[in-house]
C-alpha atoms as a PDB file:
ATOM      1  CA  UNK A   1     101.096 -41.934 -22.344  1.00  0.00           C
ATOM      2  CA  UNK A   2     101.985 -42.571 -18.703  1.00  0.00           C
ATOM      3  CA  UNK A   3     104.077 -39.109 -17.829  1.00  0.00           C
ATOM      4  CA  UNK A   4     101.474 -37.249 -16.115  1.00  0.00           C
ATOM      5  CA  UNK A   5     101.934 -39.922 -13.096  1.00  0.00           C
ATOM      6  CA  UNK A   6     105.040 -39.185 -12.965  1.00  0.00           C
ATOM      7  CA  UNK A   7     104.168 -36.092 -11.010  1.00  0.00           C
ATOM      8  CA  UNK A   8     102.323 -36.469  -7.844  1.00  0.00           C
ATOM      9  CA  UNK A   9      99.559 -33.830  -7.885  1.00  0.00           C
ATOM     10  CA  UNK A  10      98.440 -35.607 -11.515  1.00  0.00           C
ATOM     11  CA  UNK A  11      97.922 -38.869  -9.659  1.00  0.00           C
ATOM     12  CA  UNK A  12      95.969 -37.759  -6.228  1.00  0.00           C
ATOM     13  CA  UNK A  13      93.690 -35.401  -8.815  1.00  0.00           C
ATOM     14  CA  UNK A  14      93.330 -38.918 -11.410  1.00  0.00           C
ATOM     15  CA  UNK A  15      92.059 -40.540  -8.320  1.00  0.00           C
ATOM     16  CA  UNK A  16      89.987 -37.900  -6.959  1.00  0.00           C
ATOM     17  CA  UNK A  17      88.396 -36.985 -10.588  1.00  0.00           C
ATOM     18  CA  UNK A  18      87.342 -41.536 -10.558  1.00  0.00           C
ATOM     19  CA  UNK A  19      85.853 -41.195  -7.465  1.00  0.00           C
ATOM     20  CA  UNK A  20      83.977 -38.162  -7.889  1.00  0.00           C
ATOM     21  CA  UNK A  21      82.792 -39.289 -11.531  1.00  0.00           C
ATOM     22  CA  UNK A  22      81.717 -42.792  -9.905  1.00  0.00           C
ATOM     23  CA  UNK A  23      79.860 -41.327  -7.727  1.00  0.00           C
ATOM     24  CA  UNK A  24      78.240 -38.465  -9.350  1.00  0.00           C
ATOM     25  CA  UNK A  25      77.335 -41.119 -12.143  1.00  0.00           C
ATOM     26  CA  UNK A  26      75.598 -43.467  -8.604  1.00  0.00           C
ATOM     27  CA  UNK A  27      73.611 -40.552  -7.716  1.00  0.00           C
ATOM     28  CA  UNK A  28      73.137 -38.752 -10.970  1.00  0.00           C
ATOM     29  CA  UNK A  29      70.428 -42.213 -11.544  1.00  0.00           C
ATOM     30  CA  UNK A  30      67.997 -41.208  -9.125  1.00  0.00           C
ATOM     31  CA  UNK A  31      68.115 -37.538 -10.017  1.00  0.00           C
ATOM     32  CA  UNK A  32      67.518 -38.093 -13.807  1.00  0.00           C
ATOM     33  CA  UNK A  33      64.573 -41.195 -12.979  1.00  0.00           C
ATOM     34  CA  UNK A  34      62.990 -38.572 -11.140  1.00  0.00           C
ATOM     35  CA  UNK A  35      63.474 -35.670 -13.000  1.00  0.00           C
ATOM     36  CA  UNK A  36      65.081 -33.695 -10.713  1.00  0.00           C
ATOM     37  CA  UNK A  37      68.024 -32.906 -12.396  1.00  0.00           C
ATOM     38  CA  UNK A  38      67.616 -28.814 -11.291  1.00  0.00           C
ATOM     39  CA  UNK A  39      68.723 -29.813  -7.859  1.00  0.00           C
ATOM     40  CA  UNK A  40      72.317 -30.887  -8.319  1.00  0.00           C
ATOM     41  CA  UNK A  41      72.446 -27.821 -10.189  1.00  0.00           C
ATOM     42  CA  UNK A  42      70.943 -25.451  -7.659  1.00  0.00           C
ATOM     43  CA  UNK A  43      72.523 -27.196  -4.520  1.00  0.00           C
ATOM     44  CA  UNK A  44      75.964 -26.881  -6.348  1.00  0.00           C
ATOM     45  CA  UNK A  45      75.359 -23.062  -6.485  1.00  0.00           C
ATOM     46  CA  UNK A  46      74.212 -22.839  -2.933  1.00  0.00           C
ATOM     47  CA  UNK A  47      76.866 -24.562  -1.754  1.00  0.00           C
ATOM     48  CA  UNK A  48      79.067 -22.310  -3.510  1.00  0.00           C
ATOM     49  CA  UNK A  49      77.885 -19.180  -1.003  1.00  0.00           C
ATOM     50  CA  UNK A  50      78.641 -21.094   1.748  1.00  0.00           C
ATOM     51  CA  UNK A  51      82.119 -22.062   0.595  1.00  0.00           C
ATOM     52  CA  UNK A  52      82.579 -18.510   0.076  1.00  0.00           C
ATOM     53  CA  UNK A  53      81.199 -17.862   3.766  1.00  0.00           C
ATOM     54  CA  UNK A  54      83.666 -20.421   5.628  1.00  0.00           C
ATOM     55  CA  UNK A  55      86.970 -18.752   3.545  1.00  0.00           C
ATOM     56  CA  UNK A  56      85.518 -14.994   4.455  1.00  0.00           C
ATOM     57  CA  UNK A  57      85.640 -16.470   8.271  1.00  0.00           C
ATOM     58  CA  UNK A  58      88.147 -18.608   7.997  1.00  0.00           C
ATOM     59  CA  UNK A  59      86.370 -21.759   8.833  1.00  0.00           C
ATOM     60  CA  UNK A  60      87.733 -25.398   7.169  1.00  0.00           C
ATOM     61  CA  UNK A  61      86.395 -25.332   3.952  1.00  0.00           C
ATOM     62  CA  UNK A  62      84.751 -28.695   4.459  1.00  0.00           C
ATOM     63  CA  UNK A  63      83.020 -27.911   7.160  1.00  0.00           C
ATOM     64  CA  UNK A  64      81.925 -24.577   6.434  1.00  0.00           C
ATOM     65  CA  UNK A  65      80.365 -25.942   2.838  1.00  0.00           C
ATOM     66  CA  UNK A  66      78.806 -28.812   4.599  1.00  0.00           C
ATOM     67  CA  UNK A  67      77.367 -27.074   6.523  1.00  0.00           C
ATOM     68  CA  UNK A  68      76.035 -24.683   4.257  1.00  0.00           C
ATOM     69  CA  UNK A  69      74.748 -27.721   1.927  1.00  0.00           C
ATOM     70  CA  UNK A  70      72.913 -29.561   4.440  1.00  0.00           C
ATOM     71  CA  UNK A  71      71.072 -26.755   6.041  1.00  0.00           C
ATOM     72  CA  UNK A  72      70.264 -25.564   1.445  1.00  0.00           C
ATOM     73  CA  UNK A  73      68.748 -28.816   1.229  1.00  0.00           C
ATOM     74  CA  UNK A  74      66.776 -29.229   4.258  1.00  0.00           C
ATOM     75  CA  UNK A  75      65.205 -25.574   3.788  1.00  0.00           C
ATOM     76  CA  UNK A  76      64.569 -26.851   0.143  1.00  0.00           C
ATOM     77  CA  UNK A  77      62.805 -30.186   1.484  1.00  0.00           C
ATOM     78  CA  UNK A  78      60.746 -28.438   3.976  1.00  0.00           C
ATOM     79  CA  UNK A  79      59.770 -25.624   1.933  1.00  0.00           C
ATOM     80  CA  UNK A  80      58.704 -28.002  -1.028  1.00  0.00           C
ATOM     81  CA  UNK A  81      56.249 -29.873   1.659  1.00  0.00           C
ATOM     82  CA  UNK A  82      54.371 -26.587   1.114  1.00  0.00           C
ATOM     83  CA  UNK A  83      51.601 -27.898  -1.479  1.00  0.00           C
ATOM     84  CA  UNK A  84      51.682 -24.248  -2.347  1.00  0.00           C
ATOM     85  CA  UNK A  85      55.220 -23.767  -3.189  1.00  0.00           C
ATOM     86  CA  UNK A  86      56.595 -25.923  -5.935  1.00  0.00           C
ATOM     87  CA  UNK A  87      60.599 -27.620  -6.146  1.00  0.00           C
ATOM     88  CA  UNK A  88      61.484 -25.774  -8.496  1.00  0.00           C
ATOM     89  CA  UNK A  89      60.270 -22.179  -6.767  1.00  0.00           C
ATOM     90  CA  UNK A  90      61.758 -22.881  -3.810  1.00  0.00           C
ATOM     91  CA  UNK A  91      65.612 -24.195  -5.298  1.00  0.00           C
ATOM     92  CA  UNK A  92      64.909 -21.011  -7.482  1.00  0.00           C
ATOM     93  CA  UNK A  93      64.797 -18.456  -4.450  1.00  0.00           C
ATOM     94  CA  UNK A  94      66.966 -20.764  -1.964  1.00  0.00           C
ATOM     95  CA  UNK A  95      70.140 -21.476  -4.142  1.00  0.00           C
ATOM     96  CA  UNK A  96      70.429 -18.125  -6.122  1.00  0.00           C
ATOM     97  CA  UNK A  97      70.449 -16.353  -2.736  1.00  0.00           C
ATOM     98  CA  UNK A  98      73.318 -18.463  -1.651  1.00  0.00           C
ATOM     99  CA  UNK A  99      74.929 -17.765  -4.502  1.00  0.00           C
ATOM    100  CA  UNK A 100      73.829 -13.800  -4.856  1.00  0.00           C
ATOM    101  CA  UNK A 101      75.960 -13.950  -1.068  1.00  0.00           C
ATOM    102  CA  UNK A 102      78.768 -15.658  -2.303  1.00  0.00           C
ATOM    103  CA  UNK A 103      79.214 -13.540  -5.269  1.00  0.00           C
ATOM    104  CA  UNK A 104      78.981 -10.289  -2.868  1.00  0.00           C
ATOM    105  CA  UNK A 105      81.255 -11.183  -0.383  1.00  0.00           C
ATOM    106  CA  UNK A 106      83.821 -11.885  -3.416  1.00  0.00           C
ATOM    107  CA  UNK A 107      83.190  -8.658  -4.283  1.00  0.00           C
ATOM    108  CA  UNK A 108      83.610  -7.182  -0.928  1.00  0.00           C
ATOM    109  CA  UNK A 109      87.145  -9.468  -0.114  1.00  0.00           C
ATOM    110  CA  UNK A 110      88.944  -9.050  -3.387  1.00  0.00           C
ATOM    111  CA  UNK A 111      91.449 -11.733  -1.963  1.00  0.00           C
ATOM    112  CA  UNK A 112      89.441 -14.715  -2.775  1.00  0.00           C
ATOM    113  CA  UNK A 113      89.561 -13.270  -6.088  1.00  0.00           C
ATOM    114  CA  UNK A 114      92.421 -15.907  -7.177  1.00  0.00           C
ATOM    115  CA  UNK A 115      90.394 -18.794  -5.733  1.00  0.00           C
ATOM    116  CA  UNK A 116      87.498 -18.212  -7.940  1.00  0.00           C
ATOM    117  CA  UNK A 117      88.016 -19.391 -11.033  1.00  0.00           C
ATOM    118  CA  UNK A 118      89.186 -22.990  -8.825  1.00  0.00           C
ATOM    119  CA  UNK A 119      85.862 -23.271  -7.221  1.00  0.00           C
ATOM    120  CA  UNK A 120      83.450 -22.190 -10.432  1.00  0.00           C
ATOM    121  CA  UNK A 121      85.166 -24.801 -12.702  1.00  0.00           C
ATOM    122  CA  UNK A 122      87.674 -26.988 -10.838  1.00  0.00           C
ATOM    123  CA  UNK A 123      91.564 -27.066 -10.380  1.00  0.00           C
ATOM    124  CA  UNK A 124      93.449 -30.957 -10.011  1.00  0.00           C
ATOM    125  CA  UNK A 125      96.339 -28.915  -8.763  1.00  0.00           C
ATOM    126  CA  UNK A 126      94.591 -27.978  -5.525  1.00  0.00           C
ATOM    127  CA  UNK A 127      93.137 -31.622  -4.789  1.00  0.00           C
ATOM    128  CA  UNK A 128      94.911 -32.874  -1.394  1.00  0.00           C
ATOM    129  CA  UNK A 129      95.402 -36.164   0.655  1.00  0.00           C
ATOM    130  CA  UNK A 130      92.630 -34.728   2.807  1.00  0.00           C
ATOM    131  CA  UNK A 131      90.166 -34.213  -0.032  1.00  0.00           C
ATOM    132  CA  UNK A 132      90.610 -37.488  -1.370  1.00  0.00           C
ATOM    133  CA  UNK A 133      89.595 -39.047   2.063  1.00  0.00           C
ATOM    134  CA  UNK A 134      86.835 -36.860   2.261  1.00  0.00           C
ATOM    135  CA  UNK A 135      85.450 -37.744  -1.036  1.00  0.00           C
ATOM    136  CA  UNK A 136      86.255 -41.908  -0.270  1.00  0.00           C
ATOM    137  CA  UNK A 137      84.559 -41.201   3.200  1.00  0.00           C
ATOM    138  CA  UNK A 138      81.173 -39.446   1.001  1.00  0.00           C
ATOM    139  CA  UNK A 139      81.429 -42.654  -1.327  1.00  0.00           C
ATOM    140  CA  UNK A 140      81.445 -44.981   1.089  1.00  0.00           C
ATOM    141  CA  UNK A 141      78.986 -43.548   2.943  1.00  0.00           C
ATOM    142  CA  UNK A 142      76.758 -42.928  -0.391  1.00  0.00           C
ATOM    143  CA  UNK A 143      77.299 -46.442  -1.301  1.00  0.00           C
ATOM    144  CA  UNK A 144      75.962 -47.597   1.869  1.00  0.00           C
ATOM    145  CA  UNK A 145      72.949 -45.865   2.416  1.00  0.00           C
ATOM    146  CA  UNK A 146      71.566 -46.469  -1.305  1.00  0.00           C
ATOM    147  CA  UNK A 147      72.836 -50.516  -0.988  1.00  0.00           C
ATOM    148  CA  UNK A 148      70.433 -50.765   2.503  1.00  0.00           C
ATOM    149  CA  UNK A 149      67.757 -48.827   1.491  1.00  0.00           C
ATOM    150  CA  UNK A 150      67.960 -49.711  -2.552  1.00  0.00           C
ATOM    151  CA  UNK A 151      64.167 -51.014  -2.300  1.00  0.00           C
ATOM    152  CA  UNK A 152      62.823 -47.832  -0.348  1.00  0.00           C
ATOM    153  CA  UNK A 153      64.631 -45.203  -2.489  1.00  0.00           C
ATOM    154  CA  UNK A 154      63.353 -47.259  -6.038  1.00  0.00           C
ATOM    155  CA  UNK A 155      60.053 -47.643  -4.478  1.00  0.00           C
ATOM    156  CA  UNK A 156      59.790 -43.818  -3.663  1.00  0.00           C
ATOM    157  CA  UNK A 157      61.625 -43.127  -7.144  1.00  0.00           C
ATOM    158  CA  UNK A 158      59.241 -44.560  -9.333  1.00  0.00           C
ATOM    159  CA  UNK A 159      55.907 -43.637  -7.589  1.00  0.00           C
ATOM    160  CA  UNK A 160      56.044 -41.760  -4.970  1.00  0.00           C
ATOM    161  CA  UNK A 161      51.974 -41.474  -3.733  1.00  0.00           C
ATOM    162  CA  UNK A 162      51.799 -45.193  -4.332  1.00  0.00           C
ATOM    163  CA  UNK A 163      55.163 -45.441  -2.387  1.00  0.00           C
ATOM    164  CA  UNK A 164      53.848 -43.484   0.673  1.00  0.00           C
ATOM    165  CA  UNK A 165      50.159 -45.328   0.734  1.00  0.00           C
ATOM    166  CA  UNK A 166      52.426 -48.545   1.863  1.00  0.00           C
ATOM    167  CA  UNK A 167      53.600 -46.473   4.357  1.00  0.00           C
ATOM    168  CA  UNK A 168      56.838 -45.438   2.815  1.00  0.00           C
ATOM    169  CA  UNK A 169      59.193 -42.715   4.886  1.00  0.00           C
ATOM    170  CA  UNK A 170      59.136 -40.221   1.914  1.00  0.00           C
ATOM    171  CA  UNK A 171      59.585 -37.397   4.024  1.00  0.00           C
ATOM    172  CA  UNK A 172      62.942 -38.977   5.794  1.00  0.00           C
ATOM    173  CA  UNK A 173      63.976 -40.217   2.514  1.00  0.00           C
ATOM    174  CA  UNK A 174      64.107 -37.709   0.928  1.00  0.00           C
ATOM    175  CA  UNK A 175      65.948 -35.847   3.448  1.00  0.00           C
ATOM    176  CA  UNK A 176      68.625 -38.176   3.675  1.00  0.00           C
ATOM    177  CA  UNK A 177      68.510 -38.608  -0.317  1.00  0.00           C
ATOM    178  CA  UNK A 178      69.020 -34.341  -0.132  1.00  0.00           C
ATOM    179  CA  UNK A 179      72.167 -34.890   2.358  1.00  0.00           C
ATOM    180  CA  UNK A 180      73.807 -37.653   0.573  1.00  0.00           C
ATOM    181  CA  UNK A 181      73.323 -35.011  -2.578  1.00  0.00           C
ATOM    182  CA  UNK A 182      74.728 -31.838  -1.088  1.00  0.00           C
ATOM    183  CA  UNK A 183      77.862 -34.110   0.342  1.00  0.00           C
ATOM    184  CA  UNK A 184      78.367 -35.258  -3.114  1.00  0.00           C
ATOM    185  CA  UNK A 185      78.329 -31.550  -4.751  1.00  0.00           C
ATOM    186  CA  UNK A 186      80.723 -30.104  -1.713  1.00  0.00           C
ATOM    187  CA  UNK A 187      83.699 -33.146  -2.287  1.00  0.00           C
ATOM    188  CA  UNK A 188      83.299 -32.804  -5.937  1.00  0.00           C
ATOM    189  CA  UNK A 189      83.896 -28.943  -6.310  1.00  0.00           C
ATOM    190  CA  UNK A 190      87.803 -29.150  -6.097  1.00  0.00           C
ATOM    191  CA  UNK A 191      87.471 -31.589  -9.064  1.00  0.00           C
ATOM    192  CA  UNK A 192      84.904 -30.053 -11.021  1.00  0.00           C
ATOM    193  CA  UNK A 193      83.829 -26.567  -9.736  1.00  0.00           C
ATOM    194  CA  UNK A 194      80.243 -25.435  -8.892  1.00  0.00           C
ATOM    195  CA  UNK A 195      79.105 -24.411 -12.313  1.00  0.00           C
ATOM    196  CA  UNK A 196      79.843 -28.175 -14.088  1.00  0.00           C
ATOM    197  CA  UNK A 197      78.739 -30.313 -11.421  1.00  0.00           C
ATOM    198  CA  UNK A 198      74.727 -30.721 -12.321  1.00  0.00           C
ATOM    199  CA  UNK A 199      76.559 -32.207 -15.978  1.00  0.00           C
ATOM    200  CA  UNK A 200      78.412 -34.532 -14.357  1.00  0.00           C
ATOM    201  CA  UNK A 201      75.328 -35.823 -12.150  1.00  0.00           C
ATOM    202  CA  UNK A 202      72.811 -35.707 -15.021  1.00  0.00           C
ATOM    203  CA  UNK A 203      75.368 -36.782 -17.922  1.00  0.00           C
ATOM    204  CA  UNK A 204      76.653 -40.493 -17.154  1.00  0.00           C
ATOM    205  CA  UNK A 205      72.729 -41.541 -16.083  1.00  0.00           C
ATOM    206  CA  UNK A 206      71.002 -40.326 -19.169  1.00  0.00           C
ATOM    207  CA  UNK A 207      73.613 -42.123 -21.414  1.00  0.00           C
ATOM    208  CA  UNK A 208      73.308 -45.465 -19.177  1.00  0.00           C
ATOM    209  CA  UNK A 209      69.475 -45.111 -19.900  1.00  0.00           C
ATOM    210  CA  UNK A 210      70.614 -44.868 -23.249  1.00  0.00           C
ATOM    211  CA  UNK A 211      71.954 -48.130 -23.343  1.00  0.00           C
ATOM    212  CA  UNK A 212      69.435 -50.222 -20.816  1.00  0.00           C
ATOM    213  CA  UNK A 213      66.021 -50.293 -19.665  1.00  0.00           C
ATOM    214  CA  UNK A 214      66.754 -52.187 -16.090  1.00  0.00           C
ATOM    215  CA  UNK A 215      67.174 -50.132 -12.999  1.00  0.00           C
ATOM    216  CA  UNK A 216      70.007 -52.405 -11.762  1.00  0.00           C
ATOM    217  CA  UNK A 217      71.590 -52.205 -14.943  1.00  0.00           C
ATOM    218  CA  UNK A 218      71.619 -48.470 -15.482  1.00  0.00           C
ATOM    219  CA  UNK A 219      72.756 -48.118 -11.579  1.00  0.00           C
ATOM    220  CA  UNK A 220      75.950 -50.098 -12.783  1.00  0.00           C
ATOM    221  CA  UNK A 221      76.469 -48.647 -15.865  1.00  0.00           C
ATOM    222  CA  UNK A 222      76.275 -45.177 -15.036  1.00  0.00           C
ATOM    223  CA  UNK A 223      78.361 -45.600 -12.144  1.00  0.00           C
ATOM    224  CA  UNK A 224      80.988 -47.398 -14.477  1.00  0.00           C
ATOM    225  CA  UNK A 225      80.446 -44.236 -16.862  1.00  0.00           C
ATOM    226  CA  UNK A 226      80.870 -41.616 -14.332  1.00  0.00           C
ATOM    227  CA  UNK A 227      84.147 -43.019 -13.178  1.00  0.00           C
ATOM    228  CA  UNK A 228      85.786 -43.336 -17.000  1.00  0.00           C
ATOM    229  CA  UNK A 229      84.128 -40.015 -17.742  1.00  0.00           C
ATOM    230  CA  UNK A 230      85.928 -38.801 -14.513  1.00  0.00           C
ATOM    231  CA  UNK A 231      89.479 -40.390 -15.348  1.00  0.00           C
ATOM    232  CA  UNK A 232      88.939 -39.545 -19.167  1.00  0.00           C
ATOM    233  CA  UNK A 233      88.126 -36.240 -18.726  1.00  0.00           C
ATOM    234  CA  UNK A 234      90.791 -35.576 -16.133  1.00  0.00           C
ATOM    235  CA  UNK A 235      93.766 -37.419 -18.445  1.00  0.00           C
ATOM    236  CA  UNK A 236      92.771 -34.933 -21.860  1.00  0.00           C
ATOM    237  CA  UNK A 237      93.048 -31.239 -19.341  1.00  0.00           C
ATOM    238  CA  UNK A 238      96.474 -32.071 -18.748  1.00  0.00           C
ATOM    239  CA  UNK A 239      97.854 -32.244 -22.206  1.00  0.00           C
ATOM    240  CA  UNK A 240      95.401 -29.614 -23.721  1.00  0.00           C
ATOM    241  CA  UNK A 241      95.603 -27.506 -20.353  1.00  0.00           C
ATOM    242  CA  UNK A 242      92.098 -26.455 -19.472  1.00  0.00           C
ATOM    243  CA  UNK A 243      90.021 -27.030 -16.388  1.00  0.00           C
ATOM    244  CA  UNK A 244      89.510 -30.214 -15.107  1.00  0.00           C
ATOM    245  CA  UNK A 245      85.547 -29.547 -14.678  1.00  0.00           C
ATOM    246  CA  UNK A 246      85.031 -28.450 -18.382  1.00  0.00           C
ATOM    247  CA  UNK A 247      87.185 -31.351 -19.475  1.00  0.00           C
ATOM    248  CA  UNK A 248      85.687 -34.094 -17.510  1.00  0.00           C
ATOM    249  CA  UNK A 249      82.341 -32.576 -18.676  1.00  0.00           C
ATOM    250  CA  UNK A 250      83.353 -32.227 -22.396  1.00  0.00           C
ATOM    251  CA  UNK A 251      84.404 -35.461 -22.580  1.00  0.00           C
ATOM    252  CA  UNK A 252      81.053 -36.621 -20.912  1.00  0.00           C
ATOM    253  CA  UNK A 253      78.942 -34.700 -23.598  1.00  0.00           C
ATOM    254  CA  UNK A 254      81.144 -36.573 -26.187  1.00  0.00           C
ATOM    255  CA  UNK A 255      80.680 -40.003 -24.899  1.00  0.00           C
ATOM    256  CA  UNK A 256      76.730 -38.815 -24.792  1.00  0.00           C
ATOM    257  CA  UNK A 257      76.896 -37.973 -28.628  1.00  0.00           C
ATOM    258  CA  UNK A 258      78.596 -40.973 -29.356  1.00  0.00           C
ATOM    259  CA  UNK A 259      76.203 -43.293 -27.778  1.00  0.00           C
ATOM    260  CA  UNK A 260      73.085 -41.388 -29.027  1.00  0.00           C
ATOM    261  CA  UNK A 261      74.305 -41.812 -32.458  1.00  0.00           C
ATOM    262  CA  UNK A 262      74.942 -45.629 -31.413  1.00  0.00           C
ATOM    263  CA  UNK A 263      71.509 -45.670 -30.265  1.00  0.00           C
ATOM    264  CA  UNK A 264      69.641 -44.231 -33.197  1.00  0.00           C
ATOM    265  CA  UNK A 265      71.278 -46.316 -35.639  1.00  0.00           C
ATOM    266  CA  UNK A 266      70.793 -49.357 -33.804  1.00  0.00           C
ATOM    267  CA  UNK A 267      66.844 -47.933 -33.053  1.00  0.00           C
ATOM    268  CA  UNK A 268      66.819 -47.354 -37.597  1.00  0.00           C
ATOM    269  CA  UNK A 269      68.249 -50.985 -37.956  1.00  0.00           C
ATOM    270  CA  UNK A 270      65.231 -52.472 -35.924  1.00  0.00           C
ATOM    271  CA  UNK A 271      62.784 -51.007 -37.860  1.00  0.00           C
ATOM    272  CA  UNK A 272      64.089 -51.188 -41.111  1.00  0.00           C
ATOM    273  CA  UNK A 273      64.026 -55.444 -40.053  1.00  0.00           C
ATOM    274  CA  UNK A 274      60.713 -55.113 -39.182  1.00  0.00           C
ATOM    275  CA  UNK A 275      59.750 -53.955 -41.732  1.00  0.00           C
ATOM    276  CA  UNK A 276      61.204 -56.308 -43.928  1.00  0.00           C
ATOM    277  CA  UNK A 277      60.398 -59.370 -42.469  1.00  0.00           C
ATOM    278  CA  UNK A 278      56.525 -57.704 -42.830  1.00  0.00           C
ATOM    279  CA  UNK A 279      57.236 -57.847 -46.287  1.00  0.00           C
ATOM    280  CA  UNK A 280      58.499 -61.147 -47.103  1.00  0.00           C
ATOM    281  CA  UNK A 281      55.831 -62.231 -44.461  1.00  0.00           C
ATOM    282  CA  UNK A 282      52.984 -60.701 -46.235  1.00  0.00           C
ATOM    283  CA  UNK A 283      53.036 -62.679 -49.478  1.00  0.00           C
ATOM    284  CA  UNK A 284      53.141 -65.799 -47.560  1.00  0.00           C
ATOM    285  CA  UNK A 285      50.047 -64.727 -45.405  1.00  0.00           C
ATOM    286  CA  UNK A 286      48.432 -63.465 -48.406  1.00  0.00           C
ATOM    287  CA  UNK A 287      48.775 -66.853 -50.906  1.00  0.00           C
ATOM    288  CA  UNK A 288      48.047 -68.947 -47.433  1.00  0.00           C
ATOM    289  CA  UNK A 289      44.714 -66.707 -46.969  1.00  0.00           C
ATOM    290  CA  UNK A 290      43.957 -67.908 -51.009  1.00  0.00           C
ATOM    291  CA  UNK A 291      44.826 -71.625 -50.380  1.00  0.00           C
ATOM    292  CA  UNK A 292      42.138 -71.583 -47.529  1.00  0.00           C
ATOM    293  CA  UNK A 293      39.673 -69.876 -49.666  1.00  0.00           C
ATOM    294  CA  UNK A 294      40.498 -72.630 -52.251  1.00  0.00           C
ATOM    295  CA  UNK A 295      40.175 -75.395 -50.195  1.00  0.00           C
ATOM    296  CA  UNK A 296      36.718 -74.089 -48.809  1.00  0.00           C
ATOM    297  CA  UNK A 297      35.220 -73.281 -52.484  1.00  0.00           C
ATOM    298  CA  UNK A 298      34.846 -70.025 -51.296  1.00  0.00           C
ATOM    299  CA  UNK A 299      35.334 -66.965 -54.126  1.00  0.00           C
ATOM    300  CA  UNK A 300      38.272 -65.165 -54.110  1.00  0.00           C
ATOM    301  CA  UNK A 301      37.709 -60.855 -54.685  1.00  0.00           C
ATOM    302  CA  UNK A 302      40.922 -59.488 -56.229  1.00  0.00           C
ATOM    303  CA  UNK A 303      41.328 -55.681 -55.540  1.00  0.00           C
ATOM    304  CA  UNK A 304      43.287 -53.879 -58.407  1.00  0.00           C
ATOM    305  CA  UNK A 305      44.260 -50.269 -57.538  1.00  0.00           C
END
């Protein structure tokens, strides 16, 4: 049970793969409340052209996908100010031509070609010291910006126009909402690769709403999810050897079955004891109802069908 820590690499990517779930799960709750679960996905891809861009050049991979992140999801929160250009349009055109560049420069420097399959769907072995302080430094830094502005970003969640009347930032918010996002995607690709990522945002959130209707609540829980989904998924790709993305995703998607069949039975339960306390209440109603009628000498019309 404990002999993957014997080995070094297992331990720093167990780590990592908690972090990264924890916080995926953190962020993943304001995604999914305001059904914008296409961004992780597209940002994940975009961010994938620009990783793809600082190895071509030979830039720190860090900074290089950063970079390229940041500057994806300002031109996507700019361009969706446009009244005439929806979210969705302008991820669509933004993040596929990231990824359209990443793809060709592949293509054109056949020596990334063994890095690829590590930065589509994740690779433990490669997670460094460095990467794990760069994904405790995003978490951190995550953690603090949604703790001190927790009632601006739930006011702007929930209703945005409403939000904005009381002279909400919505614009700055959701830049900084956008950058805390794209950091998030870049320190979790070693972990769980650029295809898997949206999952593992969208995944621990719609399984915490699953389970409670309170904002604070589902904050915790999906947090709490995101990390055990992380650690889980991370624990089962060494002993069946896979990637650690599709693992850690896998396993999320199983925990997600597992509570939606939780769910449903427990939603069957509550209406199969409503509707038999209706039924033993019923009777009682119905000889009360006759009793008054007695009492007031008023005549009683029996209905036989």
């Amino acid at each position: 049970m404990f002999e993957p820590f014997q080995y070094e690499f297992f331990v720093r990517g167990f780590i990592a793969a908690t972090l990264v779930g924890a916080l995926c799960g953190l962020i993943g709750v304001y995604i999914v409340l305001r059904r914008m679960a296409y961004i992780g996905h597209g940002l994940s891809h975009a961010v994938f052209g620009g990783a793809v861009v600082s190895y071509v050049m030979s830039f720190n991979f860090f900074i290089g996908a950063s970079i390229w992140g940041f500057l994806s999801a300002l031109l996507i929160t700019l361009t969706t100010r446009k009244r005439k250009i929806g979210t969705d349009a302008a991820i669509g055109i933004i993040t596929t031509a990231s990824f359209a560049l990443g793809i060709a420069l592949i293509s054109r420097f056949k020596t990334f070609t063994r890095s690829f399959d590590a930065a589509l769907f994740g690779n433990i072995l490669g997670v460094s010291t460095g990467d794990l302080l760069a994904i405790t430094v995003v978490a951190v830094f995550a953690v603090i910006i949604l703790f001190f502005g927790y009632k601006l970003f739930l006011f702007a969640t929930f209703d945005q126009d409403v939000a904005r009347s009381y002279g909400v930032p919505i614009g700055w918010l959701d830049t900084i909402f956008s950058l805390v996002l794209a950091a998030t995607i870049v320190v979790s690709i070693q972990i769980l690769g650029v295809t898997l990522i949206a999952a593992a945002i969208v995944i621990p959130p719609i399984v915490a709403r699953l389970l409670t209707n309170r904002f604070k609540v589902m904050i915790f829980l999906s947090t709490g999810i995101g990390a055990f989904c992380g650690l889980g998924g991370i624990y089962i790709s060494y002993y069946v050897d896979v990637s650690s993305g599709a693992s850690v995703v896998l396993f999320s998607a199983l925990i997600f079955v597992i509570v939606l069949t939780y769910s449903n039975i427990q939603n069957h339960i509550a209406l199969i004891t409503k509707g038999t306390a209706a039924i033993l209440i019923y009777p009682k109603l119905l000889i009360g109802s006759f009793h008054i009628q007695y009492q007031l000498n008023i005549p009683v019309k029996l209905v036989y069908s």
